[in-house]
Structures are given as structure tokens and as C-alpha cells.
N, C-alpha and C. Protein backbone atom coordinates (compact mmCIF):
# COMPACT_ATOMS: atom_id res chain seq x y z
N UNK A 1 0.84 -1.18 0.00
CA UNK A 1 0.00 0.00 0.00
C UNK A 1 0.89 1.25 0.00
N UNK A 2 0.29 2.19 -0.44
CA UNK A 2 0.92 3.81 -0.57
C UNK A 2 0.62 4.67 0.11
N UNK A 3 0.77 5.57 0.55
CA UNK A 3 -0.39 6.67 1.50
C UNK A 3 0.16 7.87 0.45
N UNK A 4 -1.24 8.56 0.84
CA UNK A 4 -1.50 9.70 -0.09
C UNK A 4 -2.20 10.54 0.81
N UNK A 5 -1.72 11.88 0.82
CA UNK A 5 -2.38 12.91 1.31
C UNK A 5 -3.31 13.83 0.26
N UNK A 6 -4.85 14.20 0.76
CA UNK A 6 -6.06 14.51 0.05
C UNK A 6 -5.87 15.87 0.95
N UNK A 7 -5.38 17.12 -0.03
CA UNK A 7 -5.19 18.36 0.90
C UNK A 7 -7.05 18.96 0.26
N UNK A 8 -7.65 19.62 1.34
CA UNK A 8 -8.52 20.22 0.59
C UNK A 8 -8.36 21.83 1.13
N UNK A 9 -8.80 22.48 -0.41
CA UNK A 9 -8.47 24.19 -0.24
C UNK A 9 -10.03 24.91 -0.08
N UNK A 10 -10.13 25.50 0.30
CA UNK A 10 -11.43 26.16 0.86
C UNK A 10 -11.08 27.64 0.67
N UNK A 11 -12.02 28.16 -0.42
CA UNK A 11 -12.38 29.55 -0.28
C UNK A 11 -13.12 30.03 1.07
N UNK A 12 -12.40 30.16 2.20
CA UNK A 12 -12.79 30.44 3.28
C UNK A 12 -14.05 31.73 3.68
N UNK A 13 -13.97 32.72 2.95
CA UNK A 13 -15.03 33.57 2.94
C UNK A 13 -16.27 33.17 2.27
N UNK A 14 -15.93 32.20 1.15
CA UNK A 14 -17.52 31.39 0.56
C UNK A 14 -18.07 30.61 1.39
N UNK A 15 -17.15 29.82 2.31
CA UNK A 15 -17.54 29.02 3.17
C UNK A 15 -18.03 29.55 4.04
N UNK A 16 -17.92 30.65 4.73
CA UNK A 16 -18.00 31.51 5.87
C UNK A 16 -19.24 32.13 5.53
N UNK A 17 -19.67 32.37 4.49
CA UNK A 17 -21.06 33.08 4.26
C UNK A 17 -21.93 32.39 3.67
N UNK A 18 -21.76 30.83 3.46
CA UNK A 18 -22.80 29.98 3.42
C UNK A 18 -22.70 28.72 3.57
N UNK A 19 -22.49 28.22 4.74
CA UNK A 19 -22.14 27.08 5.42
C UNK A 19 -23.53 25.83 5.66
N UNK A 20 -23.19 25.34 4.24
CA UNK A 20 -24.14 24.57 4.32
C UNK A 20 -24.46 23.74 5.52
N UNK A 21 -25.35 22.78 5.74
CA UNK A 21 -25.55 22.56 7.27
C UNK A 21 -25.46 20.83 7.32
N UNK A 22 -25.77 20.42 5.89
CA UNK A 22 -25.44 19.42 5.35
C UNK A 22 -23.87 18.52 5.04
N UNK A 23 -22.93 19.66 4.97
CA UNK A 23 -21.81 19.31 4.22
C UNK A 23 -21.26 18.34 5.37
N UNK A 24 -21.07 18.47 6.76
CA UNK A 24 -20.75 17.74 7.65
C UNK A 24 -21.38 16.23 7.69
N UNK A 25 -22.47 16.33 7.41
CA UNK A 25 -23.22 14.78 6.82
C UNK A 25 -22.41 14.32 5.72
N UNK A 26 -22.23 15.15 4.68
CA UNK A 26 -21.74 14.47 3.15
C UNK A 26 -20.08 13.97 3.45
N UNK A 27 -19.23 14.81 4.30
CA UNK A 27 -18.26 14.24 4.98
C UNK A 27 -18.12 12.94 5.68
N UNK A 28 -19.24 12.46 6.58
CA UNK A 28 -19.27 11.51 7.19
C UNK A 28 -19.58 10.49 6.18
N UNK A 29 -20.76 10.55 5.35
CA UNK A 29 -21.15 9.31 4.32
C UNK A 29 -19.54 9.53 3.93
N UNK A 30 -18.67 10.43 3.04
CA UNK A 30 -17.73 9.90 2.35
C UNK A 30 -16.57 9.10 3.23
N UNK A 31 -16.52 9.42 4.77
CA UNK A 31 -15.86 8.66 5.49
C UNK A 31 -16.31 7.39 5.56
N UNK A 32 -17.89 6.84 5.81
CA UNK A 32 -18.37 5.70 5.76
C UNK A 32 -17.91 4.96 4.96
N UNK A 33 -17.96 5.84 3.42
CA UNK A 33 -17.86 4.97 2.36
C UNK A 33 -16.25 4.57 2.10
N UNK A 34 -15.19 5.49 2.45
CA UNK A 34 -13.68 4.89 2.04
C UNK A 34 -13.33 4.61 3.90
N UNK A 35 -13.69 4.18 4.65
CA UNK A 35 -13.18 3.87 6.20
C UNK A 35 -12.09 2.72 5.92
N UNK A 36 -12.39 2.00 5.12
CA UNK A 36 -11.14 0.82 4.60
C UNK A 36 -9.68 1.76 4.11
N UNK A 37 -9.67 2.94 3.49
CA UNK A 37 -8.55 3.14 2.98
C UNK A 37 -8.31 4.45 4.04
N UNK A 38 -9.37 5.01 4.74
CA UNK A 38 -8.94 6.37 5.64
C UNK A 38 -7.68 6.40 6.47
N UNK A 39 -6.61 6.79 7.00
CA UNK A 39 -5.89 6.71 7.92
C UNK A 39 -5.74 7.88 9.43
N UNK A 40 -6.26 8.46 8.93
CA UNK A 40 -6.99 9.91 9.39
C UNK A 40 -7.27 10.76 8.90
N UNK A 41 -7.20 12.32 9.03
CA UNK A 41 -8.14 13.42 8.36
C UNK A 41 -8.50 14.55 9.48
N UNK A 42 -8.53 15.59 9.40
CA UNK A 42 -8.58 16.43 10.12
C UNK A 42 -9.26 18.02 9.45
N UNK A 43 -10.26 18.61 10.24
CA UNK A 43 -10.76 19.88 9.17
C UNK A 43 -9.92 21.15 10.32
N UNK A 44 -8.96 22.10 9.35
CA UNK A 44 -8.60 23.41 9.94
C UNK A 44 -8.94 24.13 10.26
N UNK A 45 -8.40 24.63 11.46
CA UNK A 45 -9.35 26.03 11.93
C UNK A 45 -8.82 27.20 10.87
N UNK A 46 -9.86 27.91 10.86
CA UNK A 46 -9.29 29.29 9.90
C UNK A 46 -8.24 29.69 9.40
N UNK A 47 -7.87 29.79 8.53
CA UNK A 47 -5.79 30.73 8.35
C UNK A 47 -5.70 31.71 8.99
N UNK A 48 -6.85 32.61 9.25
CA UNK A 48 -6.34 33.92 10.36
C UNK A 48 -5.85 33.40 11.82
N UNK A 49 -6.12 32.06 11.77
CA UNK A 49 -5.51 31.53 13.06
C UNK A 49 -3.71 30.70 13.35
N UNK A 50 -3.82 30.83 11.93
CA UNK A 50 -2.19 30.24 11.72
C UNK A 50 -0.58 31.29 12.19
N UNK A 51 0.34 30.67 12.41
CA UNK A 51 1.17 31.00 12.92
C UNK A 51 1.88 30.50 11.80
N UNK A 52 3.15 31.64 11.14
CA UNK A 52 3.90 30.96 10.37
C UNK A 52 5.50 31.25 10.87
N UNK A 53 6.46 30.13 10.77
CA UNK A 53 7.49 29.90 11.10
C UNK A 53 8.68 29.99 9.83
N UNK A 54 9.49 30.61 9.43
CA UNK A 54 10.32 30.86 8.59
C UNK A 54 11.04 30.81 9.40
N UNK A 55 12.56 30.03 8.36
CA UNK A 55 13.95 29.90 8.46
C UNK A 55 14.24 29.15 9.39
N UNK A 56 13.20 28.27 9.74
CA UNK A 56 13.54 27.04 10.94
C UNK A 56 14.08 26.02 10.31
N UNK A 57 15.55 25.31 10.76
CA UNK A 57 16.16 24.09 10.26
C UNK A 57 17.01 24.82 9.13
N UNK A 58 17.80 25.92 8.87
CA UNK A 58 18.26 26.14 7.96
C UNK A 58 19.67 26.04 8.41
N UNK A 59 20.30 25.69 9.20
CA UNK A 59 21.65 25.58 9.74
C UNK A 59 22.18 24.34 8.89
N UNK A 60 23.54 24.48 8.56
CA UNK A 60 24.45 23.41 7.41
C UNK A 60 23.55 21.85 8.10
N UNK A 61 23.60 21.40 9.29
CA UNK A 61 22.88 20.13 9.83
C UNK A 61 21.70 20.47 9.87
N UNK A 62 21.22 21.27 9.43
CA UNK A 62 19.60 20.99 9.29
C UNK A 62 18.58 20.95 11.02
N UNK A 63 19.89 21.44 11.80
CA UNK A 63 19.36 21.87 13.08
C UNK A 63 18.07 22.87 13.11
N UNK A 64 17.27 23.16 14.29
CA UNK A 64 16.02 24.28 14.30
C UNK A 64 17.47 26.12 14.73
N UNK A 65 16.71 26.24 14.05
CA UNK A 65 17.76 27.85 13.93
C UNK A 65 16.68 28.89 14.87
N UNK A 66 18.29 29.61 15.41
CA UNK A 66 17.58 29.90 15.95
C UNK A 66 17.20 31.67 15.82
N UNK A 67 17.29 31.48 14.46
CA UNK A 67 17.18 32.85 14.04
C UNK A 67 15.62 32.84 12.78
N UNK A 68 15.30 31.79 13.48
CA UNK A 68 13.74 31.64 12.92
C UNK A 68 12.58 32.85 13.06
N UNK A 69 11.86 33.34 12.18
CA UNK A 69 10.95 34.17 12.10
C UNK A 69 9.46 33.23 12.49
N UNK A 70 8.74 34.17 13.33
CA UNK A 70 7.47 33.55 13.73
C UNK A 70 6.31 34.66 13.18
N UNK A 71 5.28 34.24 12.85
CA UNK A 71 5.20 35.88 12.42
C UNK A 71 3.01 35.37 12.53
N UNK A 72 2.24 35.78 13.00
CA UNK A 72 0.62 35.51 13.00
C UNK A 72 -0.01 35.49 11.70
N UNK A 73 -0.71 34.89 10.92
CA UNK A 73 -1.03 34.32 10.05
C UNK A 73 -0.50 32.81 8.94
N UNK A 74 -1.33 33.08 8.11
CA UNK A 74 -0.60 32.00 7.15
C UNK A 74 0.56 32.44 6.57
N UNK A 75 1.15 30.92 5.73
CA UNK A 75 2.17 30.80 5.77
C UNK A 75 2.54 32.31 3.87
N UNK A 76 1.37 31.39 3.42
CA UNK A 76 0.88 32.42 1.94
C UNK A 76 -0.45 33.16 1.74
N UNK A 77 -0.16 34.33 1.29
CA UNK A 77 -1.99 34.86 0.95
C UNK A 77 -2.35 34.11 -0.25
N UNK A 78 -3.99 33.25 -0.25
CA UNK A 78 -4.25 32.97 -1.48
C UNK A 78 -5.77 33.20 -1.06
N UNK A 79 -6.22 32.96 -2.23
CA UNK A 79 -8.04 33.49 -2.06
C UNK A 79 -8.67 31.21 -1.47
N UNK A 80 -7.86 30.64 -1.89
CA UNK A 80 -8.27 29.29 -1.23
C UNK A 80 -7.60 29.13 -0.23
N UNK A 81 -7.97 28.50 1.17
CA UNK A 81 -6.70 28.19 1.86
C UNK A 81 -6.83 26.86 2.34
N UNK A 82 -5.79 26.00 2.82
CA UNK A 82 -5.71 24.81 3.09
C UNK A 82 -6.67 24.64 4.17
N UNK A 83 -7.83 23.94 4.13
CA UNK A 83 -8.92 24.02 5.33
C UNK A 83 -9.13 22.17 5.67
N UNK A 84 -8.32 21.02 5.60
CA UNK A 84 -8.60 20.37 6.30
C UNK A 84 -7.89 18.94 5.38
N UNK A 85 -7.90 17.66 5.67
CA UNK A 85 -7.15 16.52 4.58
C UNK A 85 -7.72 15.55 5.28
N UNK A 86 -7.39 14.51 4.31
CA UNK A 86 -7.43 13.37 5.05
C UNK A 86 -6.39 12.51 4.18
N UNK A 87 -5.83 11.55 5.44
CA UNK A 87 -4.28 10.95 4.74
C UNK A 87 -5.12 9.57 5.10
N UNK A 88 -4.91 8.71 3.37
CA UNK A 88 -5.51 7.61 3.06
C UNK A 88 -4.44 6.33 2.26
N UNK A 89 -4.55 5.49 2.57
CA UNK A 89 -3.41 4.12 2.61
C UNK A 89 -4.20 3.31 1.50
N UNK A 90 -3.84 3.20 -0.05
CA UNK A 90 -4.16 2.87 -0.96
C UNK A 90 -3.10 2.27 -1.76
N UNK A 91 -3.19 1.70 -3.02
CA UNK A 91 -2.62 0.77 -3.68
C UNK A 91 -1.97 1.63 -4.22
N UNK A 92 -1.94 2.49 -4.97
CA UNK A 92 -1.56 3.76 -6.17
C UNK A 92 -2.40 5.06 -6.26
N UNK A 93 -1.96 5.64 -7.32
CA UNK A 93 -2.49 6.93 -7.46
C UNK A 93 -3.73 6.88 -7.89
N UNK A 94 -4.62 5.96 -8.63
CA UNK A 94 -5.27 5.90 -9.53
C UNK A 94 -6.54 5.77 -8.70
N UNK A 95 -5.84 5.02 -7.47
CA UNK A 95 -7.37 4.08 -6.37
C UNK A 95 -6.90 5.97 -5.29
N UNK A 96 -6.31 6.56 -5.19
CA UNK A 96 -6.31 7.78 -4.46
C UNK A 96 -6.85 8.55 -5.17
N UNK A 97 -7.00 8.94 -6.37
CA UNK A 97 -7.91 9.69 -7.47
C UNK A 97 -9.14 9.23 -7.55
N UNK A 98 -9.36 7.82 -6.94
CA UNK A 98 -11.25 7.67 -6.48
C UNK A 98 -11.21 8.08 -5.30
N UNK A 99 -10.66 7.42 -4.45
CA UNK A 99 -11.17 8.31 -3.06
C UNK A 99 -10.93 9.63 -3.31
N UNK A 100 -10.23 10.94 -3.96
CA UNK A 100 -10.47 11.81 -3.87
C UNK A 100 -12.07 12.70 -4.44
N UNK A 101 -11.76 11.78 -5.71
CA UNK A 101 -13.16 12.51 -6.42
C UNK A 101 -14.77 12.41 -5.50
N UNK A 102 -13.97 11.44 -4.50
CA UNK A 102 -15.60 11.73 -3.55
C UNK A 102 -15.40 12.37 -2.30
N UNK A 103 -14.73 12.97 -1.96
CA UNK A 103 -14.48 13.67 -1.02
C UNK A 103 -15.42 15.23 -1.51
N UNK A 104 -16.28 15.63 -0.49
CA UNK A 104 -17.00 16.47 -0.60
C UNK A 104 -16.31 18.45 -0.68
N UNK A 105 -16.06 18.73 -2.05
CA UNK A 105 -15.72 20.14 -1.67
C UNK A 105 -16.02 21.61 -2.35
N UNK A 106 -17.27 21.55 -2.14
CA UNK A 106 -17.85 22.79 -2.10
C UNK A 106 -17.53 23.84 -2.55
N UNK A 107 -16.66 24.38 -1.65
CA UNK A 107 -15.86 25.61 -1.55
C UNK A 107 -14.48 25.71 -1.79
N UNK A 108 -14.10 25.06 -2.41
CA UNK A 108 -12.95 24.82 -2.80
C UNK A 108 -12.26 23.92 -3.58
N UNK A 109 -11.30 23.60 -3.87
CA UNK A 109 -10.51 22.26 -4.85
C UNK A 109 -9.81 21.19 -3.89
N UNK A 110 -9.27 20.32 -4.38
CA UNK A 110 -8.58 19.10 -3.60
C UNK A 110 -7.13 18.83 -4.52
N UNK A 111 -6.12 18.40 -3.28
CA UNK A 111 -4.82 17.97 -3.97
C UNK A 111 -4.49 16.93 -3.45
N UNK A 112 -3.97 16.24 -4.67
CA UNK A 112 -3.61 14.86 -3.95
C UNK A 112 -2.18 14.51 -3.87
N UNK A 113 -1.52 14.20 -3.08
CA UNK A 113 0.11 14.28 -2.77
C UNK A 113 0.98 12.42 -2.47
N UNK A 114 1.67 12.16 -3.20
CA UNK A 114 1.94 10.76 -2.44
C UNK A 114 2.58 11.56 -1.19
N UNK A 115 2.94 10.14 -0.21
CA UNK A 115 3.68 10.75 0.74
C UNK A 115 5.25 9.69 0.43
N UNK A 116 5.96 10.40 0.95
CA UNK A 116 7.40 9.81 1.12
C UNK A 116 7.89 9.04 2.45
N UNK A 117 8.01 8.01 2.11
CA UNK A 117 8.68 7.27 3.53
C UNK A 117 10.01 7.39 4.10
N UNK A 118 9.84 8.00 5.16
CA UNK A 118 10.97 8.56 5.54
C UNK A 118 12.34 7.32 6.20
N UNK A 119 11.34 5.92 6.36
CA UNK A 119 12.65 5.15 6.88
C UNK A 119 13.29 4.29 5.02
């Protein structure tokens, strides 16, 4: 099996001014329906709530530096912002391109990422 991360982007102000009441249902059926390949998943709180960290780990060893910038907001301005994923354990890309296409998103687009094994 492969794991693949399902980033989803959310026009956060579309979402914010019409929050369907439903979509939290259509989430759960699509969890019902891929629970065999889910590995977890998580929905974000707002980007005005993000903290972004620059220049951490940039030392020749790849140490945390400590001349890192912290700074309140996201990391980029975009009109979508990263609002939630779910990381799913599948055969290939092809069976992660079905579970994505049913993932419910409204207000936004979806990306699908392999992940890299780090051992």
C-alpha cells in the first residue's frame, strides 16, 4: 500500500457566508464509504488563526535555527486556503484519485500528494 495525502483548499469567505448545514453529513457518508482506505483526516481552523514559522532548520545540519521568524497568520496569501485533509493508505495513485473525487468540496478544490517514507 501507498499513503496519499487529500489536501482540501477552501475559499474560506464562501464558506463563511454559506455554510451549508449538510456538508458535515456528506463528509461523514464519504468517510463511511472509504473507512477501509482512511488513515486519518482532520478539518482546519481558519488561516487567520495560523502562525507561520520561517527559516527554521536552515543551519548546514539541518538543526532548528535559531534565528527563525514567527510571524501571525498564514504561511501564503491565497483566495483558497488549506482548510482540512485526510491521509488515506491505498494501492496507487489511480485508487487515491477515487477516493479523492468523492471527497465532498464545495468551496474549494482538492490535492492529492503521495507521501514519502521517511525510513
Amino acid at each position: 500500500m501507498a499513503g496519499y495525502l487529500i489536501l482540501l483548499y477552501v475559499d474560506e469567505a464562501a464558506y463563511a457566508a454559506d455554510k451549508p448545514d449538510d456538508l458535515m453529513d456528506a463528509h461523514l457518508k464519504f468517510q463511511a464509504a472509504h473507512g477501509d482506505a482512511l488513515r486519518g483526516g482532520a478539518q482546519l481552523a481558519p488561516s487567520a488563526t495560523a502562525t507561520a514559522v520561517r527559516g527554521a532548520g536552515t543551519t548546514p545540519d539541518y538543526a532548528a535555527g535559531t534565528d527563525a521568524e514567527v510571524t501571525d497568520g498564514p504561511y501564503v496569501e491565497t483566495k483558497e486556503a488549506l482548510g482540512g485533509y485526510y491521509l488515506i493508505d491505498v494501492p496507487d495513485l489511480d485508487a487515491a484519485l477515487a477516493v479523492a473525487r468523492d471527497v465532498p468540496a464545495a468551496f474549494g478544490g482538492i490535492e492529492v500528494r503521495p507521501l514519502i517514507p521517511m525510513s
